[in-house]
C-alpha atoms as a PDB file:
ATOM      1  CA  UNK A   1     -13.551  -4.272  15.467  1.00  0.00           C
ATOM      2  CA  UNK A   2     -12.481  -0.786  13.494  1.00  0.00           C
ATOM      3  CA  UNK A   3      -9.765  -1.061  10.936  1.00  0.00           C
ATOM      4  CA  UNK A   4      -7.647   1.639   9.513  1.00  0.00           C
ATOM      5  CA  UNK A   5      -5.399   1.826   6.584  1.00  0.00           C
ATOM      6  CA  UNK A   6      -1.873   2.514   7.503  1.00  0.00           C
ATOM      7  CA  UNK A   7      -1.180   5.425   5.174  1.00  0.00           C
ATOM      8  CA  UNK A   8       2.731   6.945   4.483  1.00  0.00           C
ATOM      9  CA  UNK A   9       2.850  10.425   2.518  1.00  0.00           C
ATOM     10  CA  UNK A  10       5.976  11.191   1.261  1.00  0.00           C
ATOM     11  CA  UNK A  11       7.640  12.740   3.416  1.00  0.00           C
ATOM     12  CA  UNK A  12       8.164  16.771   3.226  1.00  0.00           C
ATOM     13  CA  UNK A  13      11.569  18.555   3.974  1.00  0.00           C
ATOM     14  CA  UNK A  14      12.949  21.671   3.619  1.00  0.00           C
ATOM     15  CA  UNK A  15      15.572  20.969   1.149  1.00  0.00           C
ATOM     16  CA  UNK A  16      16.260  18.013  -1.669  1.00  0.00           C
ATOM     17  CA  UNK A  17      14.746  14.576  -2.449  1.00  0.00           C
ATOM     18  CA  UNK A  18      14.277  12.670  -0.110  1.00  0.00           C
ATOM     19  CA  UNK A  19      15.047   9.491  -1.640  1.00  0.00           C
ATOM     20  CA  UNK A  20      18.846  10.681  -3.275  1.00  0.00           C
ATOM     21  CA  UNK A  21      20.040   7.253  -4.628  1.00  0.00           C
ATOM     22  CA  UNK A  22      19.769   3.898  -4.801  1.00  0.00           C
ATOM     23  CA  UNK A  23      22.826   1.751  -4.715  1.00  0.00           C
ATOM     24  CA  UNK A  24      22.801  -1.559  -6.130  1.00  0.00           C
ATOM     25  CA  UNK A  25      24.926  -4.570  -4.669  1.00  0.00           C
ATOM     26  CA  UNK A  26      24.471  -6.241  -7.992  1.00  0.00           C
ATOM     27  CA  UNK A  27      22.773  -5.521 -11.499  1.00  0.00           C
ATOM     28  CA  UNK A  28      18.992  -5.143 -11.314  1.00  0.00           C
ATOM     29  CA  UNK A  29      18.752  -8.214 -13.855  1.00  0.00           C
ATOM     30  CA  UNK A  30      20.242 -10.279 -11.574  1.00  0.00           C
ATOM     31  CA  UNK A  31      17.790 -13.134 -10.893  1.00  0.00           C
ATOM     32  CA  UNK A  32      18.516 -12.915  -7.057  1.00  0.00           C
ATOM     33  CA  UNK A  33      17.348  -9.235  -7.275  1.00  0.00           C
ATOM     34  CA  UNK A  34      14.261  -8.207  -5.483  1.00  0.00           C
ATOM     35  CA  UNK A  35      12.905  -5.693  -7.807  1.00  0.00           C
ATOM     36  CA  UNK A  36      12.453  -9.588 -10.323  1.00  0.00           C
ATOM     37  CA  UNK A  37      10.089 -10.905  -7.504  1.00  0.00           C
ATOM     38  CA  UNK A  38       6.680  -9.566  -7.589  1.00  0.00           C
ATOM     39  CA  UNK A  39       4.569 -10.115  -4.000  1.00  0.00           C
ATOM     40  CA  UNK A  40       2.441 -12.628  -3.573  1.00  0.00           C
ATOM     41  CA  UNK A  41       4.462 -15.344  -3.028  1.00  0.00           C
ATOM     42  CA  UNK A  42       6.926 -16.621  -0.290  1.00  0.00           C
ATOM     43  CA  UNK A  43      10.797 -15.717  -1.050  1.00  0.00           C
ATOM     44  CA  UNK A  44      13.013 -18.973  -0.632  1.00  0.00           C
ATOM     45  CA  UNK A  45      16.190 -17.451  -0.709  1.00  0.00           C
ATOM     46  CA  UNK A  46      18.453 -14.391   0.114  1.00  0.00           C
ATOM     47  CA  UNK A  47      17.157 -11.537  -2.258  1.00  0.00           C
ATOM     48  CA  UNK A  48      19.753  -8.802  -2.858  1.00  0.00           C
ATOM     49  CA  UNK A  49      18.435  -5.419  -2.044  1.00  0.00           C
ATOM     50  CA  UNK A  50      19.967  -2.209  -2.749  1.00  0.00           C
ATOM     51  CA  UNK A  51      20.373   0.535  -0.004  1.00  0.00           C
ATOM     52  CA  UNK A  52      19.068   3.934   0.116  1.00  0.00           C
ATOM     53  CA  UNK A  53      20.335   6.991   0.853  1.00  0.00           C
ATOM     54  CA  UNK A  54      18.207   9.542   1.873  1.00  0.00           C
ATOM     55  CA  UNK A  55      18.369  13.281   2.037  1.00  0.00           C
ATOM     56  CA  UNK A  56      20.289  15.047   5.190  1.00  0.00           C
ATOM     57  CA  UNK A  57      17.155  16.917   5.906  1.00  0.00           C
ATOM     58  CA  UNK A  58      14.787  14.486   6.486  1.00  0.00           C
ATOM     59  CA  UNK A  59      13.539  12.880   9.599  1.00  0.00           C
ATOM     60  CA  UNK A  60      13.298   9.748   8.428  1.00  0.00           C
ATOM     61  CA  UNK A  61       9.547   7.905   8.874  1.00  0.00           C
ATOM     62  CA  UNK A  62       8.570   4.350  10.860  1.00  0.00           C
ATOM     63  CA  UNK A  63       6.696   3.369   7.441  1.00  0.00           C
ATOM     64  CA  UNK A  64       7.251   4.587   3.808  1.00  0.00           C
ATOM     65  CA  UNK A  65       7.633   3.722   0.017  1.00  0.00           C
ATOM     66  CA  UNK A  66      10.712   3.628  -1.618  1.00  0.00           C
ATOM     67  CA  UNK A  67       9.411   3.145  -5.127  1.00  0.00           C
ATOM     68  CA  UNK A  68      11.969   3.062  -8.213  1.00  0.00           C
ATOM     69  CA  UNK A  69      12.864  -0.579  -8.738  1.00  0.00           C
ATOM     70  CA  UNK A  70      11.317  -2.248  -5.301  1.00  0.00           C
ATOM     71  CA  UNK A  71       8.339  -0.611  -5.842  1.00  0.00           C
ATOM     72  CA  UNK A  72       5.244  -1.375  -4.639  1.00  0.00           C
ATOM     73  CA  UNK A  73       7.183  -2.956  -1.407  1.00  0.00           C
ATOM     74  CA  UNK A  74       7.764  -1.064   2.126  1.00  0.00           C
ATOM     75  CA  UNK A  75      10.435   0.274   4.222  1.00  0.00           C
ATOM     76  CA  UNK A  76       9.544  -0.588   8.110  1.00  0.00           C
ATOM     77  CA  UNK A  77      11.276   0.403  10.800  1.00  0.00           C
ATOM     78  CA  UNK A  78      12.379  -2.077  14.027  1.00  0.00           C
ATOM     79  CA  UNK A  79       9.653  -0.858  15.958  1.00  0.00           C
ATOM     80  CA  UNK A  80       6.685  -0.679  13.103  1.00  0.00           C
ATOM     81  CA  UNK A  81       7.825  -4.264  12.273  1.00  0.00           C
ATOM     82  CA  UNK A  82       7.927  -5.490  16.117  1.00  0.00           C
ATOM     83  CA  UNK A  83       4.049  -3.761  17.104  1.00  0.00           C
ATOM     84  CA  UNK A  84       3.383  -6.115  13.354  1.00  0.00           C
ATOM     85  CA  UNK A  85       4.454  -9.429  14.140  1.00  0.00           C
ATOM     86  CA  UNK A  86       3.668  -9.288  17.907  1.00  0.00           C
ATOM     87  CA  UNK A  87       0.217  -9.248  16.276  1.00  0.00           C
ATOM     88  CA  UNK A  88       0.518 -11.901  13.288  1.00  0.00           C
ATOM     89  CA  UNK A  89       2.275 -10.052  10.352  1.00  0.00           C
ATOM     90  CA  UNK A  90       4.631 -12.945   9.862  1.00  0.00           C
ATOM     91  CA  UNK A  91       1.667 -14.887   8.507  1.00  0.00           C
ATOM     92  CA  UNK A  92       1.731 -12.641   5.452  1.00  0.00           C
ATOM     93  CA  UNK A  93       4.858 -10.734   5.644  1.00  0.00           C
ATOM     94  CA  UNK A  94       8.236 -11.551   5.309  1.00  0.00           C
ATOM     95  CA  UNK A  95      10.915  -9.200   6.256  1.00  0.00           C
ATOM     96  CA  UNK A  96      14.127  -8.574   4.870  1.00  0.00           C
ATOM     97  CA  UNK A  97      17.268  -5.927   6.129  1.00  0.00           C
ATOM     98  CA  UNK A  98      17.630  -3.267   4.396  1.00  0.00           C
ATOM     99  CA  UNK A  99      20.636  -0.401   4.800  1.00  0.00           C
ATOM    100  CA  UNK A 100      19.697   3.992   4.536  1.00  0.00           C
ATOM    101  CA  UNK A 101      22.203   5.888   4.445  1.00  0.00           C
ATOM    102  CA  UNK A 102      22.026   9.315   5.540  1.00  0.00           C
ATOM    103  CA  UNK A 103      24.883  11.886   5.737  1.00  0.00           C
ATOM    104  CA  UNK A 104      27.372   9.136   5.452  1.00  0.00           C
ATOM    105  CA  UNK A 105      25.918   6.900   7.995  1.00  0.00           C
ATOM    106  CA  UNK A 106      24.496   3.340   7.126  1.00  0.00           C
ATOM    107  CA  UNK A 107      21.083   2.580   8.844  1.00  0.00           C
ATOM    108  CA  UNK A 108      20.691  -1.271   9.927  1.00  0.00           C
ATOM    109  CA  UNK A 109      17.641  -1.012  11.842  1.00  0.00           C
ATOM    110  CA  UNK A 110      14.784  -0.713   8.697  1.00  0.00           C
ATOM    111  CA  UNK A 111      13.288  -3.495   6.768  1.00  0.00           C
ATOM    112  CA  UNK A 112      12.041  -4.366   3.093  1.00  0.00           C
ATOM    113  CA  UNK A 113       8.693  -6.114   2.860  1.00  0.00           C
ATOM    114  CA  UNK A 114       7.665  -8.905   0.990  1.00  0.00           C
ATOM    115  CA  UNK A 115       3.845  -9.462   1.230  1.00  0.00           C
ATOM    116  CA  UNK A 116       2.999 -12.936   0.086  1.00  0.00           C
ATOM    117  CA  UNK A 117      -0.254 -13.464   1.349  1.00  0.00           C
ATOM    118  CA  UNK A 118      -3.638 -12.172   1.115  1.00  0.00           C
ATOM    119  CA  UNK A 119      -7.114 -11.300   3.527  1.00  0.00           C
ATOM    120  CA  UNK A 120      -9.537 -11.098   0.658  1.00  0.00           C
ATOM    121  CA  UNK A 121     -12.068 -13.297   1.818  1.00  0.00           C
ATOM    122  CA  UNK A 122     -12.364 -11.214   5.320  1.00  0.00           C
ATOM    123  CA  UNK A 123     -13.982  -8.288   2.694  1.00  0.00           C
ATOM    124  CA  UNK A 124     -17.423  -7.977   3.402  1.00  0.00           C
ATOM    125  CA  UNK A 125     -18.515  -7.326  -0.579  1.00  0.00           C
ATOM    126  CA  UNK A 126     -22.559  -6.632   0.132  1.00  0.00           C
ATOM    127  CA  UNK A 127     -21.828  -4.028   2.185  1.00  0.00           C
ATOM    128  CA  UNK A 128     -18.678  -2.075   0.030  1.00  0.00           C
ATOM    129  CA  UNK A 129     -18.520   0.038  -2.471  1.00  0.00           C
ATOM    130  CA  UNK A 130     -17.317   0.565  -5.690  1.00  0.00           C
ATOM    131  CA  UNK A 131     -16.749   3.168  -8.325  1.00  0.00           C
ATOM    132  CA  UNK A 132     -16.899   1.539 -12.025  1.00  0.00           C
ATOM    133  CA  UNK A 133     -15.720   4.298 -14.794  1.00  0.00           C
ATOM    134  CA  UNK A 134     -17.183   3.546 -17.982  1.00  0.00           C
ATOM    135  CA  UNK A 135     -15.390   5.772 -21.044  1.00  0.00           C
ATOM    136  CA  UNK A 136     -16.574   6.343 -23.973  1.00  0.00           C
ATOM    137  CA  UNK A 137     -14.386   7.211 -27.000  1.00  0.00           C
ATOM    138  CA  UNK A 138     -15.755   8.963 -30.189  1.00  0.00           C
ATOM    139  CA  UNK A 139     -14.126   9.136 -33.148  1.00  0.00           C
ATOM    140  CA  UNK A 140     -12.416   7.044 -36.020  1.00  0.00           C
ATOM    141  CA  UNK A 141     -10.110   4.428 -36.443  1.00  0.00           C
ATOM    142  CA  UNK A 142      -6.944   7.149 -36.654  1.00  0.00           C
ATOM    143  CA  UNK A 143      -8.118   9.610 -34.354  1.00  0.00           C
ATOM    144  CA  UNK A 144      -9.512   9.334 -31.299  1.00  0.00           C
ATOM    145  CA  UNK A 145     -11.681  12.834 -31.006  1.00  0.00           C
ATOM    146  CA  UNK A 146     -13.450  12.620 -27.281  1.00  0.00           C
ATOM    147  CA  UNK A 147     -13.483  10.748 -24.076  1.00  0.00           C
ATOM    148  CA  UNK A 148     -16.243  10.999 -22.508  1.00  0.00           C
ATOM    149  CA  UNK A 149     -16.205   9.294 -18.062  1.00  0.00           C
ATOM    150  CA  UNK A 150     -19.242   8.064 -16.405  1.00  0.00           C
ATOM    151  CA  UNK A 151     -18.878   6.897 -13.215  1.00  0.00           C
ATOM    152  CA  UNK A 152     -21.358   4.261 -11.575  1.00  0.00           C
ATOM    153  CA  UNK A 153     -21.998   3.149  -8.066  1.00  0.00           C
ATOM    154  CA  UNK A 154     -21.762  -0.843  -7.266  1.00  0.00           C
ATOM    155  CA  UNK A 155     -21.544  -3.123  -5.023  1.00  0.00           C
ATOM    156  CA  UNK A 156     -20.867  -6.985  -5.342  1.00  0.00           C
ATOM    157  CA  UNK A 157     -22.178 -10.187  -3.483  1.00  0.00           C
ATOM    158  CA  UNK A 158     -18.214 -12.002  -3.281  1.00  0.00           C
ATOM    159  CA  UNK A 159     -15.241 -11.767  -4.393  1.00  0.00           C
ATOM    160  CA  UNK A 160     -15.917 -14.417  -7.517  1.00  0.00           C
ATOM    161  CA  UNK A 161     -18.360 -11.866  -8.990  1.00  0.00           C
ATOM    162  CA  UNK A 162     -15.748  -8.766  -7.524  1.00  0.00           C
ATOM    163  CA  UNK A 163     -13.073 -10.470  -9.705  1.00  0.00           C
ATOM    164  CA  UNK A 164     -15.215 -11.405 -12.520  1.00  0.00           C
ATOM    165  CA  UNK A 165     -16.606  -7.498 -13.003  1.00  0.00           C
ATOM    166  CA  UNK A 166     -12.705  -6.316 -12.646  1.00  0.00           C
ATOM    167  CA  UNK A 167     -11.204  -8.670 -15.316  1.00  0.00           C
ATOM    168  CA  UNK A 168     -14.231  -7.857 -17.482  1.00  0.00           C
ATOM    169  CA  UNK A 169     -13.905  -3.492 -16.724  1.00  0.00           C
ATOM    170  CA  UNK A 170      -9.932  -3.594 -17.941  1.00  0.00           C
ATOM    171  CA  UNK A 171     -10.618  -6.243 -21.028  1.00  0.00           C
ATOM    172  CA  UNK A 172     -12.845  -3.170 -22.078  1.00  0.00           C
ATOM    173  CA  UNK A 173     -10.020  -0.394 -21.242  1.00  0.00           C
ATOM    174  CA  UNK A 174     -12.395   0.535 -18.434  1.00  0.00           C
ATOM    175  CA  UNK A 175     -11.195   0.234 -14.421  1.00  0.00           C
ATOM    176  CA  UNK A 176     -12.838   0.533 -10.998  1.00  0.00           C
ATOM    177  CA  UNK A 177     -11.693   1.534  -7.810  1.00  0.00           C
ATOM    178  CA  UNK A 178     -13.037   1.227  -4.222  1.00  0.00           C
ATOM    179  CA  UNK A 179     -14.821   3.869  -2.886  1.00  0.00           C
ATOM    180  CA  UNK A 180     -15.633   2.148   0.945  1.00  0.00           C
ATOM    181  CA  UNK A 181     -14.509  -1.131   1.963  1.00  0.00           C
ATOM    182  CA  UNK A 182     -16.468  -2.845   4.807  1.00  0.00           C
ATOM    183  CA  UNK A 183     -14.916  -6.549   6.458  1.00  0.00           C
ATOM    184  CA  UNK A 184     -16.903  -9.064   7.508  1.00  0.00           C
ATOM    185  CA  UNK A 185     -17.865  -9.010  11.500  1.00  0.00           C
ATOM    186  CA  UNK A 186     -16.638 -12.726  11.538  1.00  0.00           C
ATOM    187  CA  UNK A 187     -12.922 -11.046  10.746  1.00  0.00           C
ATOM    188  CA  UNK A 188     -10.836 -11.479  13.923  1.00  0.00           C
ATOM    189  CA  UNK A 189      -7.274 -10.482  12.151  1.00  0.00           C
ATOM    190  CA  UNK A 190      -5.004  -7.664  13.208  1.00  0.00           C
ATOM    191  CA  UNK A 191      -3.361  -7.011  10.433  1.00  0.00           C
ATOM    192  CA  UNK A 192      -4.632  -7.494   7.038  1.00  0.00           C
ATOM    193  CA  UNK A 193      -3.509  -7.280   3.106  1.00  0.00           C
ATOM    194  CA  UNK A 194      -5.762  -7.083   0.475  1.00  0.00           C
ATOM    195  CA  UNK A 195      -4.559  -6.839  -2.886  1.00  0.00           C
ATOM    196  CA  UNK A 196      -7.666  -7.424  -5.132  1.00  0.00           C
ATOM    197  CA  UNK A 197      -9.964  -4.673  -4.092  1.00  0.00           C
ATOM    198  CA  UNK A 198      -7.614  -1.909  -3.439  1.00  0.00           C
ATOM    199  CA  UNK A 199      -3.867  -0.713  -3.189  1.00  0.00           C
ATOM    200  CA  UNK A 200      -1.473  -3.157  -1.356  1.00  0.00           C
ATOM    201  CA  UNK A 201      -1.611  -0.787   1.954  1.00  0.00           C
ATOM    202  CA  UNK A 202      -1.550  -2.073   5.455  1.00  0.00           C
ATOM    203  CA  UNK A 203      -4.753  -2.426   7.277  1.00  0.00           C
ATOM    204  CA  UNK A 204      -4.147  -2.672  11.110  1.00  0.00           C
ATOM    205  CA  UNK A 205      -6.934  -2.999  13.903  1.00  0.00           C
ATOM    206  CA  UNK A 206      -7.548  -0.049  16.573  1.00  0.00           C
ATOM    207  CA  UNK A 207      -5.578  -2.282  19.088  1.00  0.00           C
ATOM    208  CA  UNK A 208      -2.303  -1.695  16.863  1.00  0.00           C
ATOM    209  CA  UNK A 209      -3.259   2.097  15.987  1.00  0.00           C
ATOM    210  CA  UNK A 210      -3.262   2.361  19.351  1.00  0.00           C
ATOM    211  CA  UNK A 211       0.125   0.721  20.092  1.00  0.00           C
ATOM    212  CA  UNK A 212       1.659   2.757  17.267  1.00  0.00           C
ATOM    213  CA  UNK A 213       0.512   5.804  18.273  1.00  0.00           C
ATOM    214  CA  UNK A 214       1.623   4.974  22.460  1.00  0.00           C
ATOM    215  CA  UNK A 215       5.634   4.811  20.293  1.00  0.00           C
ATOM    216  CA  UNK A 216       4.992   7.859  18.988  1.00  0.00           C
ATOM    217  CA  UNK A 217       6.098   5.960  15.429  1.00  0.00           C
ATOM    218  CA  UNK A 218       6.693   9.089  12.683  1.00  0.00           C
ATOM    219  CA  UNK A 219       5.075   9.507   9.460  1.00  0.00           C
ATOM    220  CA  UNK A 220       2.650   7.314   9.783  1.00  0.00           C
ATOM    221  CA  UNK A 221      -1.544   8.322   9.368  1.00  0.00           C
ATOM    222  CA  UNK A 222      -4.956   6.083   9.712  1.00  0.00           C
ATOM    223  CA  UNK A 223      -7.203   6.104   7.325  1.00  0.00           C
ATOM    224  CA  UNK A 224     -10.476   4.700   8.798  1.00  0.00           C
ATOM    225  CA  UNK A 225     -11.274   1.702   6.622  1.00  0.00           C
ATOM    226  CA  UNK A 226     -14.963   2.888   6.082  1.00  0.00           C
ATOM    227  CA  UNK A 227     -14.111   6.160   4.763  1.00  0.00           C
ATOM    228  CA  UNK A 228     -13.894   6.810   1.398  1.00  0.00           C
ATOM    229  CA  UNK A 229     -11.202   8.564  -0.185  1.00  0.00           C
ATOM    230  CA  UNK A 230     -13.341  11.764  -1.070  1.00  0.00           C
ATOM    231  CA  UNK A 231     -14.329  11.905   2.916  1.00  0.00           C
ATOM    232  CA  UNK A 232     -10.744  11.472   3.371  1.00  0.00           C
ATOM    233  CA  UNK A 233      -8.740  13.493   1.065  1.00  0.00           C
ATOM    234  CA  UNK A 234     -11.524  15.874   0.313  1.00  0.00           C
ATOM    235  CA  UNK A 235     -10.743  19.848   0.931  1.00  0.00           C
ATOM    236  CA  UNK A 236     -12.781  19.736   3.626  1.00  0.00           C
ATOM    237  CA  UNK A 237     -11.933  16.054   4.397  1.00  0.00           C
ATOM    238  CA  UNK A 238     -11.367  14.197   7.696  1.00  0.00           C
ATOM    239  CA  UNK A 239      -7.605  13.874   7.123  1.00  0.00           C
ATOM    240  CA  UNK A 240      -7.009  17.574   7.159  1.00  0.00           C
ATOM    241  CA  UNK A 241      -8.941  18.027  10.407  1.00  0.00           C
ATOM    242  CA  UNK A 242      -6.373  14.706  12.016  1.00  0.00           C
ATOM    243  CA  UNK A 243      -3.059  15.531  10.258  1.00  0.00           C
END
């Protein structure tokens, strides 16, 4: 089955921000605030969540990131968040109301995300690859003089050894980052979250692309899985030739 990264750019308008304000219901150290609840983990009660108002001249996307304070969580609209659970998302996402407000208007019909759990063990970890950055800094104990990057290519046989190499890179001030992620042919799932191996996107299956794309659902671009970034985002790369 091909897999694709749902992928929201901010989105571009003629005028203004297009996130103007946040407004808060309650203060953001309130334990019942959602911005004190990280992902991974089901929320048992009613969170309060602040509404957004966005700028008057933006059309306003299916999918996108509101950052500040609920950051890293999404903003869905009804229909993203119908296609989604028609095809399992409630297994892994919860879903909680959220209110825009544009040009004085309130906006019931978009949704806050709460992912709280994972697909790791659908990623095939023979066949992906990684991009370890090893830096090495010259100087003394007062100044650091030089930092010197070298990148190497890797790959990993599970997610043990994955996690293992990760915890030892960042003890070390040193980091990795995917470069092309592969799932295993055994993986059956629609929609998928992976948080250990790369950014907490969305990854959907062709039969959802497909369904998204039939709604015409704004803002919204796929990112095939095996890709890398460089293919992707390069000058030349296969997103300029899509979007």
């Amino acid at each position: 089955m091909k897999y694709f990264e749902l992928k929201h750019p901010t989105p571009a308008g003629t005028k203004g921000e297009f996130i103007e304000e946040f407004y808060y219901k309650a203060s953001i150290r309130d334990e019942y605030f959602i911005g004190n609840h990280y992902n991974g983990k089901i929320i048992d009660f009613s969170p309060i969540i602040p509404a957004i108002e966005i700028g008057s001249f933006y059309r306003i996307p299916d999918l996108f990131s509101p950052g500040g304070s609920i950051a890293p969580r999404l903003v869905f609209s009804d229909l993203l968040k119908e296609i989604l659970i028609e095809h399992g998302a409630e297994e892994k996402i919860q879903f909680f109301p959220i209110t825009l407000i544009q040009e004085g208007r309130s906006l019931n019909n978009f949704w806050i995300t709460n992912f709280f759990s994972y697909d790791n063990e659908f990623v095939d970890f023979k066949q992906s690859l990684f991009a370890e950055e090893i830096v090495a800094r010259e100087g003394n104990r007062y100044i650091q003089l030089k930092f010197n990057s070298k990148f190497f290519e890797k790959r990993f046989e599970n997610l043990d050894e994955f996690i293992n190499r990760v915890d030892e890179l960042y003890n070390a001030n040193n980091s990795i980052t995917t470069k092309k992620l592969q799932l295993l042919e055994s993986c059956d799932k629609d929609v998928l979250i992976l948080d250990e191996c790369m950014s907490l996107d969305i990854i959907v299956s062709e039969r959802i692309k497909l369904k998204i794309e039939e709604k015409e659902l704004y803002g919204i671009e796929f990112k095939p899985l095996e890709i890398s970034d460089e293919e992707w985002y390069g000058s030349n790369g296969l997103r300029k030739q899509l979007y």
